[in-house]
PDB file of N, CA and C in Angstrom:
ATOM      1  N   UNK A   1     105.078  89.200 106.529  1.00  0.00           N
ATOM      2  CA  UNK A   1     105.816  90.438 106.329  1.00  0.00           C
ATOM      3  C   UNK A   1     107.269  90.074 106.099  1.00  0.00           C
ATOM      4  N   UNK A   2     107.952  90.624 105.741  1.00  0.00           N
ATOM      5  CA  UNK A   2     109.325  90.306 104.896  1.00  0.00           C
ATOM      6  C   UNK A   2     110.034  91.115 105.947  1.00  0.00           C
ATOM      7  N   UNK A   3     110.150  91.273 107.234  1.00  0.00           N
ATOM      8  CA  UNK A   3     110.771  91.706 108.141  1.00  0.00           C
ATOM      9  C   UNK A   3     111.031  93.412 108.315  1.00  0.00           C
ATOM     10  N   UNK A   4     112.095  93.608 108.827  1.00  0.00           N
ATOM     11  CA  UNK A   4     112.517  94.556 108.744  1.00  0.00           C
ATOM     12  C   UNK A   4     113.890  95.225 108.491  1.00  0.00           C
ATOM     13  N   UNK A   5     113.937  95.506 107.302  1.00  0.00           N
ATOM     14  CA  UNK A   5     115.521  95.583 106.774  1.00  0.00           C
ATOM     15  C   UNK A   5     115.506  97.129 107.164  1.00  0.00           C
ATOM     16  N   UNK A   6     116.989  96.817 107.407  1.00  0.00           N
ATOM     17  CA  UNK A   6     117.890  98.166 107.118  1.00  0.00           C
ATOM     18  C   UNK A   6     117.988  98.534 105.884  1.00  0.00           C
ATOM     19  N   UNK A   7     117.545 100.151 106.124  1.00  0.00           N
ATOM     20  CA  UNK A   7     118.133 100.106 103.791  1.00  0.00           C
ATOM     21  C   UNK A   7     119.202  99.821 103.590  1.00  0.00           C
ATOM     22  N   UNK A   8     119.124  98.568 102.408  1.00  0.00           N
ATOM     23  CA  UNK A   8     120.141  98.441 101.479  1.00  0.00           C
ATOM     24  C   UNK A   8     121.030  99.442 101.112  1.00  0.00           C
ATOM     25  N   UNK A   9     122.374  99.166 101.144  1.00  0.00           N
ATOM     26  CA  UNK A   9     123.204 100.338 100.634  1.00  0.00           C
ATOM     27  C   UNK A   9     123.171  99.890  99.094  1.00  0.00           C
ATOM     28  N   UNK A  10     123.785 101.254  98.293  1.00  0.00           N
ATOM     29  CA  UNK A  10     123.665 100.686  96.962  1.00  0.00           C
ATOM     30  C   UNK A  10     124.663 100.621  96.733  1.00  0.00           C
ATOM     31  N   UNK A  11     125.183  99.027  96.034  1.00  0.00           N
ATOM     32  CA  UNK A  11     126.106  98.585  95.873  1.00  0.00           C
ATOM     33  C   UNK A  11     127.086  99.813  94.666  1.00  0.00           C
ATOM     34  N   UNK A  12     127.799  99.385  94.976  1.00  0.00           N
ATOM     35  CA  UNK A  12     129.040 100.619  93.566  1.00  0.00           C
ATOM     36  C   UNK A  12     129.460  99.597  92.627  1.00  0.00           C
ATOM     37  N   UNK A  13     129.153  99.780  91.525  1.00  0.00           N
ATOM     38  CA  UNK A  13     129.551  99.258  90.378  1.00  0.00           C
ATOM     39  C   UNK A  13     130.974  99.104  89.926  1.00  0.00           C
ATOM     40  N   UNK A  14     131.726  97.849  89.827  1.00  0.00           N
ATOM     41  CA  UNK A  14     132.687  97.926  89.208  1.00  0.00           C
ATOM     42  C   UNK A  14     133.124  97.782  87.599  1.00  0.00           C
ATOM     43  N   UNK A  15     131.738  98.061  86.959  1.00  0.00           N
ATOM     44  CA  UNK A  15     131.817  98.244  85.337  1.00  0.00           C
ATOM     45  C   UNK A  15     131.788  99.634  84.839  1.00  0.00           C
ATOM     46  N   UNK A  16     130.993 100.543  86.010  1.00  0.00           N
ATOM     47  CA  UNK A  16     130.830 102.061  85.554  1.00  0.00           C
ATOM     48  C   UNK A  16     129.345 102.363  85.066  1.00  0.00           C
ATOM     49  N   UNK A  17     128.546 101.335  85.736  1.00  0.00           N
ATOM     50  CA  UNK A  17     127.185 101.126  85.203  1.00  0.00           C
ATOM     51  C   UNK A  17     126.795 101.710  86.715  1.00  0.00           C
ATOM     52  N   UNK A  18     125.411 101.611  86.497  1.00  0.00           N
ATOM     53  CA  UNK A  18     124.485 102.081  88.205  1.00  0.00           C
ATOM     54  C   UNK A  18     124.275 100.707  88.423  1.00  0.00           C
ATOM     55  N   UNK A  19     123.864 100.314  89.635  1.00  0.00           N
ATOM     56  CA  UNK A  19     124.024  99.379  90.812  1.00  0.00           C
ATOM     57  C   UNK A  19     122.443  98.607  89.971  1.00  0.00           C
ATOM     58  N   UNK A  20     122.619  97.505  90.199  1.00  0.00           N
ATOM     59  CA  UNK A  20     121.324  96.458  89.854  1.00  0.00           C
ATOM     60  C   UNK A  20     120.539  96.851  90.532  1.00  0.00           C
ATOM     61  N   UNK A  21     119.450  96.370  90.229  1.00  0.00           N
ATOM     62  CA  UNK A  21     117.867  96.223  90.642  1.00  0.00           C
ATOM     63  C   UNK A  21     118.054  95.016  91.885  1.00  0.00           C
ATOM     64  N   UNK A  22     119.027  94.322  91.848  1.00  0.00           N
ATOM     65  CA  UNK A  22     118.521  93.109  92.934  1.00  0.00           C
ATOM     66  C   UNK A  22     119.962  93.465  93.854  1.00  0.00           C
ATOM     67  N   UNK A  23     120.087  94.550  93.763  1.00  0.00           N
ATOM     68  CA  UNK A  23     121.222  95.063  95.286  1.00  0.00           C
ATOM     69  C   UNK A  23     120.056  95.203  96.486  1.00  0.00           C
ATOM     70  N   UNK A  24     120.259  94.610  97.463  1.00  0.00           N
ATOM     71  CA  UNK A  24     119.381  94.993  98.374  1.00  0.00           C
ATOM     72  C   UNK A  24     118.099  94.178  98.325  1.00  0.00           C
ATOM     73  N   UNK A  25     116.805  94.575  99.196  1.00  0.00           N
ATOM     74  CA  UNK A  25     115.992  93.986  99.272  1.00  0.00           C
ATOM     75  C   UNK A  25     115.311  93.882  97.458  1.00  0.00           C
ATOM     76  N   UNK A  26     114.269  92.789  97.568  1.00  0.00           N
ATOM     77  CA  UNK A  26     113.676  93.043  96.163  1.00  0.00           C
ATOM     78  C   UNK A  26     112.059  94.050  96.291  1.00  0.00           C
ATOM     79  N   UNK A  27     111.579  94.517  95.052  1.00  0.00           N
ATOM     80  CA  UNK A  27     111.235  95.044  94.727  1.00  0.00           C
ATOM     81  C   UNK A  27     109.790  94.864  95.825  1.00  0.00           C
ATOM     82  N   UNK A  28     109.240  93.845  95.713  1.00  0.00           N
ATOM     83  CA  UNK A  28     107.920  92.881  96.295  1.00  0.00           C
ATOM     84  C   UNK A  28     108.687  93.284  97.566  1.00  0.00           C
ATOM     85  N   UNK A  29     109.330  92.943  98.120  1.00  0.00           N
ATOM     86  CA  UNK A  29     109.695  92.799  99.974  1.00  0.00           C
ATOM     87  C   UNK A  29     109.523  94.289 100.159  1.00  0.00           C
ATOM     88  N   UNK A  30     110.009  95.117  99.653  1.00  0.00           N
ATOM     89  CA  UNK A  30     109.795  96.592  99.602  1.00  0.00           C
ATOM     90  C   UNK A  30     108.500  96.961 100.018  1.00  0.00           C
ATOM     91  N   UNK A  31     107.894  96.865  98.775  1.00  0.00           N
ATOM     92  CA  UNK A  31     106.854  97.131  98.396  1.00  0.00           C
ATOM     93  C   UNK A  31     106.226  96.258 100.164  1.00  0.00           C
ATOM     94  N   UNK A  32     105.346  94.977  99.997  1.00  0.00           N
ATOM     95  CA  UNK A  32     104.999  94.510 100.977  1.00  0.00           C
ATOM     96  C   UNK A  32     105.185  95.185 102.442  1.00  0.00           C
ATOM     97  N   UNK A  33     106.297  95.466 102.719  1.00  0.00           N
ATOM     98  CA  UNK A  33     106.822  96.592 103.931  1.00  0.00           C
ATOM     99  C   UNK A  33     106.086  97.696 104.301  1.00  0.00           C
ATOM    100  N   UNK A  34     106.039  98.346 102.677  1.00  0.00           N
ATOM    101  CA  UNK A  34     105.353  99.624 103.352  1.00  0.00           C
ATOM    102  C   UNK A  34     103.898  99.631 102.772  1.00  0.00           C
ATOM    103  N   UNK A  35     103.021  98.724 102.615  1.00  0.00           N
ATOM    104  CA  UNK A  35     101.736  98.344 102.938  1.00  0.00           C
ATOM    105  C   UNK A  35     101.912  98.063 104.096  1.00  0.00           C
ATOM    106  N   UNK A  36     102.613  96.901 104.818  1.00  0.00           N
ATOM    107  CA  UNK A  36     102.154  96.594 106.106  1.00  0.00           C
ATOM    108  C   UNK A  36     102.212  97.842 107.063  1.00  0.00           C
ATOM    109  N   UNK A  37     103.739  99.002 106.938  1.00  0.00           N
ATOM    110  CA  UNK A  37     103.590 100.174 107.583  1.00  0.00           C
ATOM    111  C   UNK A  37     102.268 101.283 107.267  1.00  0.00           C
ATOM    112  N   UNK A  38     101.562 100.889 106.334  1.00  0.00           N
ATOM    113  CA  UNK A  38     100.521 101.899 105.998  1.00  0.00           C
ATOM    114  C   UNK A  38      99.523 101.706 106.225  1.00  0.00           C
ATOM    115  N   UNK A  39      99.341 100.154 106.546  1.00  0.00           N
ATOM    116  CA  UNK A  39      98.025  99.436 107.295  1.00  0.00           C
ATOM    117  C   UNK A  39      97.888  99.767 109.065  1.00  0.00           C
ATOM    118  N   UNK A  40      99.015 100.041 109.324  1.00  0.00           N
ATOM    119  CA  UNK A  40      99.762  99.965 110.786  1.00  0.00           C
ATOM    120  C   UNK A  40      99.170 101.599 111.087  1.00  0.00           C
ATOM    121  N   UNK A  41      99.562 102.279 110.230  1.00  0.00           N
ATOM    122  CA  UNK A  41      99.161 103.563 110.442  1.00  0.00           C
ATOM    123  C   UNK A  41      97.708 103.918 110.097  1.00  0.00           C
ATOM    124  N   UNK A  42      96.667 103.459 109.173  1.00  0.00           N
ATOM    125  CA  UNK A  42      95.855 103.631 109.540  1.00  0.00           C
ATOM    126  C   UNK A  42      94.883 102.706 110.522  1.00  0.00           C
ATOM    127  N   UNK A  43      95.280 102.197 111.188  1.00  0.00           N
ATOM    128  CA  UNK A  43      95.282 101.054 112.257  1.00  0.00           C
ATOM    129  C   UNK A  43      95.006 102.174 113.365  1.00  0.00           C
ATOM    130  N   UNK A  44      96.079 102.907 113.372  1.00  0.00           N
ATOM    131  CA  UNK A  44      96.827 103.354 114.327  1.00  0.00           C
ATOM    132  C   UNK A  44      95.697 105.058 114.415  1.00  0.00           C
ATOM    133  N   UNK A  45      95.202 105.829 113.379  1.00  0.00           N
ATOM    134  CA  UNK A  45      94.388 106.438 113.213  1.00  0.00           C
ATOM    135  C   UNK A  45      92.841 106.377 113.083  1.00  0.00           C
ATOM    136  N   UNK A  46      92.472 105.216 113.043  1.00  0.00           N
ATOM    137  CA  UNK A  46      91.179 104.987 112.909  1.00  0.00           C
ATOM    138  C   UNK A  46      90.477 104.082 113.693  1.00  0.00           C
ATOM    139  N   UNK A  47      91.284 103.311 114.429  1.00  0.00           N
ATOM    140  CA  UNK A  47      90.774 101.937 115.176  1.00  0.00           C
ATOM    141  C   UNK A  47      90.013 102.570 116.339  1.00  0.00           C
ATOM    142  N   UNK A  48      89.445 101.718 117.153  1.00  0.00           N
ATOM    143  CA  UNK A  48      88.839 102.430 118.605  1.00  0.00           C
ATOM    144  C   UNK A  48      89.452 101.918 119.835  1.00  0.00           C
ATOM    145  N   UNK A  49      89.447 102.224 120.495  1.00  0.00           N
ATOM    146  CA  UNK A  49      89.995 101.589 121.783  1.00  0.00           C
ATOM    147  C   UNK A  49      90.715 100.825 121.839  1.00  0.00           C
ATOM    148  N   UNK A  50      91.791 101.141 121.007  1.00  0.00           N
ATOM    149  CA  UNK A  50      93.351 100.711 120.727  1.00  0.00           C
ATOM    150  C   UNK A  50      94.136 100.440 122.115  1.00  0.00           C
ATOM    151  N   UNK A  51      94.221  98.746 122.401  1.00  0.00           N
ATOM    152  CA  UNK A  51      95.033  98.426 123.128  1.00  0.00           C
ATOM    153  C   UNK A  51      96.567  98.198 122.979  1.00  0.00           C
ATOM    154  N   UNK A  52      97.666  98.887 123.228  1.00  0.00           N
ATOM    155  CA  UNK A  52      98.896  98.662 122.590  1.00  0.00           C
ATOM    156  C   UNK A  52     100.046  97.914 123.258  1.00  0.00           C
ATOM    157  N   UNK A  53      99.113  96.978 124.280  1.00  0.00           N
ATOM    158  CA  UNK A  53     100.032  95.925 125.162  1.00  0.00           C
ATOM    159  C   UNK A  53      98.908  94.600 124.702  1.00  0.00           C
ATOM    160  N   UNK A  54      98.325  95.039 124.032  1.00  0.00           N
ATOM    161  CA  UNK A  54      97.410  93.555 123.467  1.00  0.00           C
ATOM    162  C   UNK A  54      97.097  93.251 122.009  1.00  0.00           C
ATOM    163  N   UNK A  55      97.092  91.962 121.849  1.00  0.00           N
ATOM    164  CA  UNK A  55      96.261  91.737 120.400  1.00  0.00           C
ATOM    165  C   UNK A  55      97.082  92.432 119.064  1.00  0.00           C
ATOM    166  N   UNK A  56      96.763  93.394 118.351  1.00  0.00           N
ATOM    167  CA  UNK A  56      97.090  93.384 116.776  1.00  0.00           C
ATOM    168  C   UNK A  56      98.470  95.014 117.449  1.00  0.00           C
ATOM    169  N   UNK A  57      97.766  95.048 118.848  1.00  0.00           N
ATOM    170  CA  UNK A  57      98.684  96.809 119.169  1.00  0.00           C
ATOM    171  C   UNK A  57     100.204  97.268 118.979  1.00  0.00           C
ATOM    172  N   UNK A  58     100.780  95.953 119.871  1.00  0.00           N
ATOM    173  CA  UNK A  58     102.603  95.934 119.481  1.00  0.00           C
ATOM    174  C   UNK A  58     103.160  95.692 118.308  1.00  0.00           C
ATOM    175  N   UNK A  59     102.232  94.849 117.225  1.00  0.00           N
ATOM    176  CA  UNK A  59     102.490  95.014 115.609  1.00  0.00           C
ATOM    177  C   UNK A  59     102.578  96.095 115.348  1.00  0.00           C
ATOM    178  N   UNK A  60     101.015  97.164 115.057  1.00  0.00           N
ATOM    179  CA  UNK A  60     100.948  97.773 115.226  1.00  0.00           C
ATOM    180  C   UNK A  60     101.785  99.651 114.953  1.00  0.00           C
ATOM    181  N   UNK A  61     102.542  98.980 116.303  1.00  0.00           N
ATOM    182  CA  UNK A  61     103.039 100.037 117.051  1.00  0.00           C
ATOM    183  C   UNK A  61     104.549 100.004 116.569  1.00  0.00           C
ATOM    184  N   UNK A  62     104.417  98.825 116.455  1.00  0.00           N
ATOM    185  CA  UNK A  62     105.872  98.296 116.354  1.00  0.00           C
ATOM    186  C   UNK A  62     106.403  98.862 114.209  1.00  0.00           C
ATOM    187  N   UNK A  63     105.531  98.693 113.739  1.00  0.00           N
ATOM    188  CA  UNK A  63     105.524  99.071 112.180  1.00  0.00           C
ATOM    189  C   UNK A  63     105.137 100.799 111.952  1.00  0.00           C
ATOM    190  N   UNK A  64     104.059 101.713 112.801  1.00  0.00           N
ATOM    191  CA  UNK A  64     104.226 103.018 112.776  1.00  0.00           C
ATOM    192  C   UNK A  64     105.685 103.729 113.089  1.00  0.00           C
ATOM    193  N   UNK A  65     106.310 103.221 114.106  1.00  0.00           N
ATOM    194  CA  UNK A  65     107.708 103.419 114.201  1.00  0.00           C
ATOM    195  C   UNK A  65     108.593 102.785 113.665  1.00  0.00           C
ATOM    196  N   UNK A  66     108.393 101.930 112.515  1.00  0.00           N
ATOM    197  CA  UNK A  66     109.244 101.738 111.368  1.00  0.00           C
ATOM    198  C   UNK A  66     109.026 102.838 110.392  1.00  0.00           C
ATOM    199  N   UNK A  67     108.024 102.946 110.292  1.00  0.00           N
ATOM    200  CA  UNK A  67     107.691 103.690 108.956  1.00  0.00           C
ATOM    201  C   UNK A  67     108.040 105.203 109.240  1.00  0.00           C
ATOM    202  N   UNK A  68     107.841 105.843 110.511  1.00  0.00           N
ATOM    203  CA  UNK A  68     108.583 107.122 111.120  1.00  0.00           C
ATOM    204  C   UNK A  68     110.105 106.555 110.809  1.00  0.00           C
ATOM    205  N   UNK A  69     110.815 105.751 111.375  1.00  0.00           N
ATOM    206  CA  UNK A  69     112.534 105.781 110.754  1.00  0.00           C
ATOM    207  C   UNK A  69     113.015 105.430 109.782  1.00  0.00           C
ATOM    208  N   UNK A  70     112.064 105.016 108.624  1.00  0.00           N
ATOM    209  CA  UNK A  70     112.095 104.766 107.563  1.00  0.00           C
ATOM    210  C   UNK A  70     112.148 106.477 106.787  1.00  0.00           C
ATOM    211  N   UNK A  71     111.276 106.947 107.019  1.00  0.00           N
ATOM    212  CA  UNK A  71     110.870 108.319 106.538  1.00  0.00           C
ATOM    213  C   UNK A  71     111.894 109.211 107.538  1.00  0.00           C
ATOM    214  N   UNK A  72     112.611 109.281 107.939  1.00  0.00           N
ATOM    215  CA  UNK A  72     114.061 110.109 109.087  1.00  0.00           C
ATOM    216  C   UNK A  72     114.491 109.556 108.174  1.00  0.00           C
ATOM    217  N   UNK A  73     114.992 108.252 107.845  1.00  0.00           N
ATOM    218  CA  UNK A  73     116.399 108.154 106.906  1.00  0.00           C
ATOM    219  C   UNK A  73     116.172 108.825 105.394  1.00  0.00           C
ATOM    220  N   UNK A  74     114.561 109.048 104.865  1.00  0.00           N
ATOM    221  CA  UNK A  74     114.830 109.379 103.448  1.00  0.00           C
ATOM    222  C   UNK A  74     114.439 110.758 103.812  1.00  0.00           C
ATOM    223  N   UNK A  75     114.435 111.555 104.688  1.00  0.00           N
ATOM    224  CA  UNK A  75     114.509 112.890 104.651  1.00  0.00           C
ATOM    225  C   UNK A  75     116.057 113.278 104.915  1.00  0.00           C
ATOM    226  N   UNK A  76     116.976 112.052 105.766  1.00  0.00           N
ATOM    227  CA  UNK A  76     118.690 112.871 106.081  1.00  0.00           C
ATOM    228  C   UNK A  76     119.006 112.716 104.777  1.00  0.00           C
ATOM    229  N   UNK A  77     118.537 111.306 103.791  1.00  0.00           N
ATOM    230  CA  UNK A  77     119.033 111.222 102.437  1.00  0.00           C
ATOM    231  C   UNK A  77     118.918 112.470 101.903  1.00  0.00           C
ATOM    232  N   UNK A  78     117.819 113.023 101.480  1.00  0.00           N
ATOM    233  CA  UNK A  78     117.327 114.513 100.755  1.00  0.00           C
ATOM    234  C   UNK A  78     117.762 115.670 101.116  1.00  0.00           C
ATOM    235  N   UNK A  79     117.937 115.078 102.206  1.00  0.00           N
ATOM    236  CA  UNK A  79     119.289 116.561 103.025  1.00  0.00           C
ATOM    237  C   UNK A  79     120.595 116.661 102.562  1.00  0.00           C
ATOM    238  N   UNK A  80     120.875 115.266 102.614  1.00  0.00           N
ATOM    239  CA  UNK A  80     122.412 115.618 101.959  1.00  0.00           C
ATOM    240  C   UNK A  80     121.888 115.812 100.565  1.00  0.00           C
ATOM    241  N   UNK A  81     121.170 115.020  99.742  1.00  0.00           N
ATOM    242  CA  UNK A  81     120.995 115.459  98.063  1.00  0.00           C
ATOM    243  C   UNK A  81     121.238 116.942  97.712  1.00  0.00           C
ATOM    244  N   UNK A  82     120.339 117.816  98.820  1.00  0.00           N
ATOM    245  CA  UNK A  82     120.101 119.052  98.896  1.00  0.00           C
ATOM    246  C   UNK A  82     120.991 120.062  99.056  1.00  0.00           C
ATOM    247  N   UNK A  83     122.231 119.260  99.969  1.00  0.00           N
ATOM    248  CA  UNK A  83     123.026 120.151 100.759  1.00  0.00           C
ATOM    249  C   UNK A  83     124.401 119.948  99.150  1.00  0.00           C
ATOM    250  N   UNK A  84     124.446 118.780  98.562  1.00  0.00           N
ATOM    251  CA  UNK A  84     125.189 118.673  97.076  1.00  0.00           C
ATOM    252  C   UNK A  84     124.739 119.684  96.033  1.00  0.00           C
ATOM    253  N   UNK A  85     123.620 119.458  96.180  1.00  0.00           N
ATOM    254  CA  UNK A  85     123.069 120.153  95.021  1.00  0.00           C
ATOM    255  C   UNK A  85     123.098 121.929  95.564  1.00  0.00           C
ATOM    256  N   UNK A  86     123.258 121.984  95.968  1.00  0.00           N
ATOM    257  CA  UNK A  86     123.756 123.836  96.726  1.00  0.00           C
ATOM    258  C   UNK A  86     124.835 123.690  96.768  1.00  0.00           C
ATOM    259  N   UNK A  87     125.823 123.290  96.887  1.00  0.00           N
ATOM    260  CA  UNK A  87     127.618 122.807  96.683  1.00  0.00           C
ATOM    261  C   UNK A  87     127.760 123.072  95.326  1.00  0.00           C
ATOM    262  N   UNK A  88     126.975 122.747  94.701  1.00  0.00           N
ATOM    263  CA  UNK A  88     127.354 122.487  93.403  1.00  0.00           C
ATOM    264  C   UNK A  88     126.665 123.766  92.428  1.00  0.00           C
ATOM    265  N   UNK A  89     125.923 124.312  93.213  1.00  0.00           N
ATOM    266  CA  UNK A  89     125.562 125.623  92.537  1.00  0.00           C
ATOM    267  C   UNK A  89     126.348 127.097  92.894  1.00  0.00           C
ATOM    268  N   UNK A  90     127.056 126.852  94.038  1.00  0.00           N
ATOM    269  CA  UNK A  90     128.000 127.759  94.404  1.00  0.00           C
ATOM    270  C   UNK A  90     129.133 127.921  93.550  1.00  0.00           C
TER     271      UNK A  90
END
């Protein structure tokens, strides 16, 4: 697993262009991340007698609550998008 990053901020361009593709994590580490959070979660929904102080559980457990603060940061993102985009229609 390619760890656990903080999102990348996106870098600001000093040409007047949008920010590269290789600001931040790459595309694959991304990607890879949230398979492992989506394996974690149905892990986490389907398994049986889920021990979460043993074996595959604190992974696990430990990647469903990535993927919950992963998904908090891109809903405050969409909040502010939201809260601009009503600014801007006023």
């Amino acid at each position: 697993m390619a760890g656990h990053p903080a999102p990348a901020p996106r870098g600001k361009s000093t040409s007047g262009t949008a920010p590269t593709i290789t600001d931040g994590p790459s595309a694959a580490d991304l990607l890879e991340n949230r398979l492992e959070q989506l394996k974690s979660l149905l892990w986490c929904c389907y398994s049986e007698g889920i021990d979460w102080s043993r074996g595959d559980g604190p992974k696990h457990l430990e990647n469903v609550i990535w993927l919950a603060a992963d998904m908090v940061d891109q809903a405050a993102e969409l909040h502010q998008r939201c809260l601009g985009e009503r600014a801007g229609q006023a």
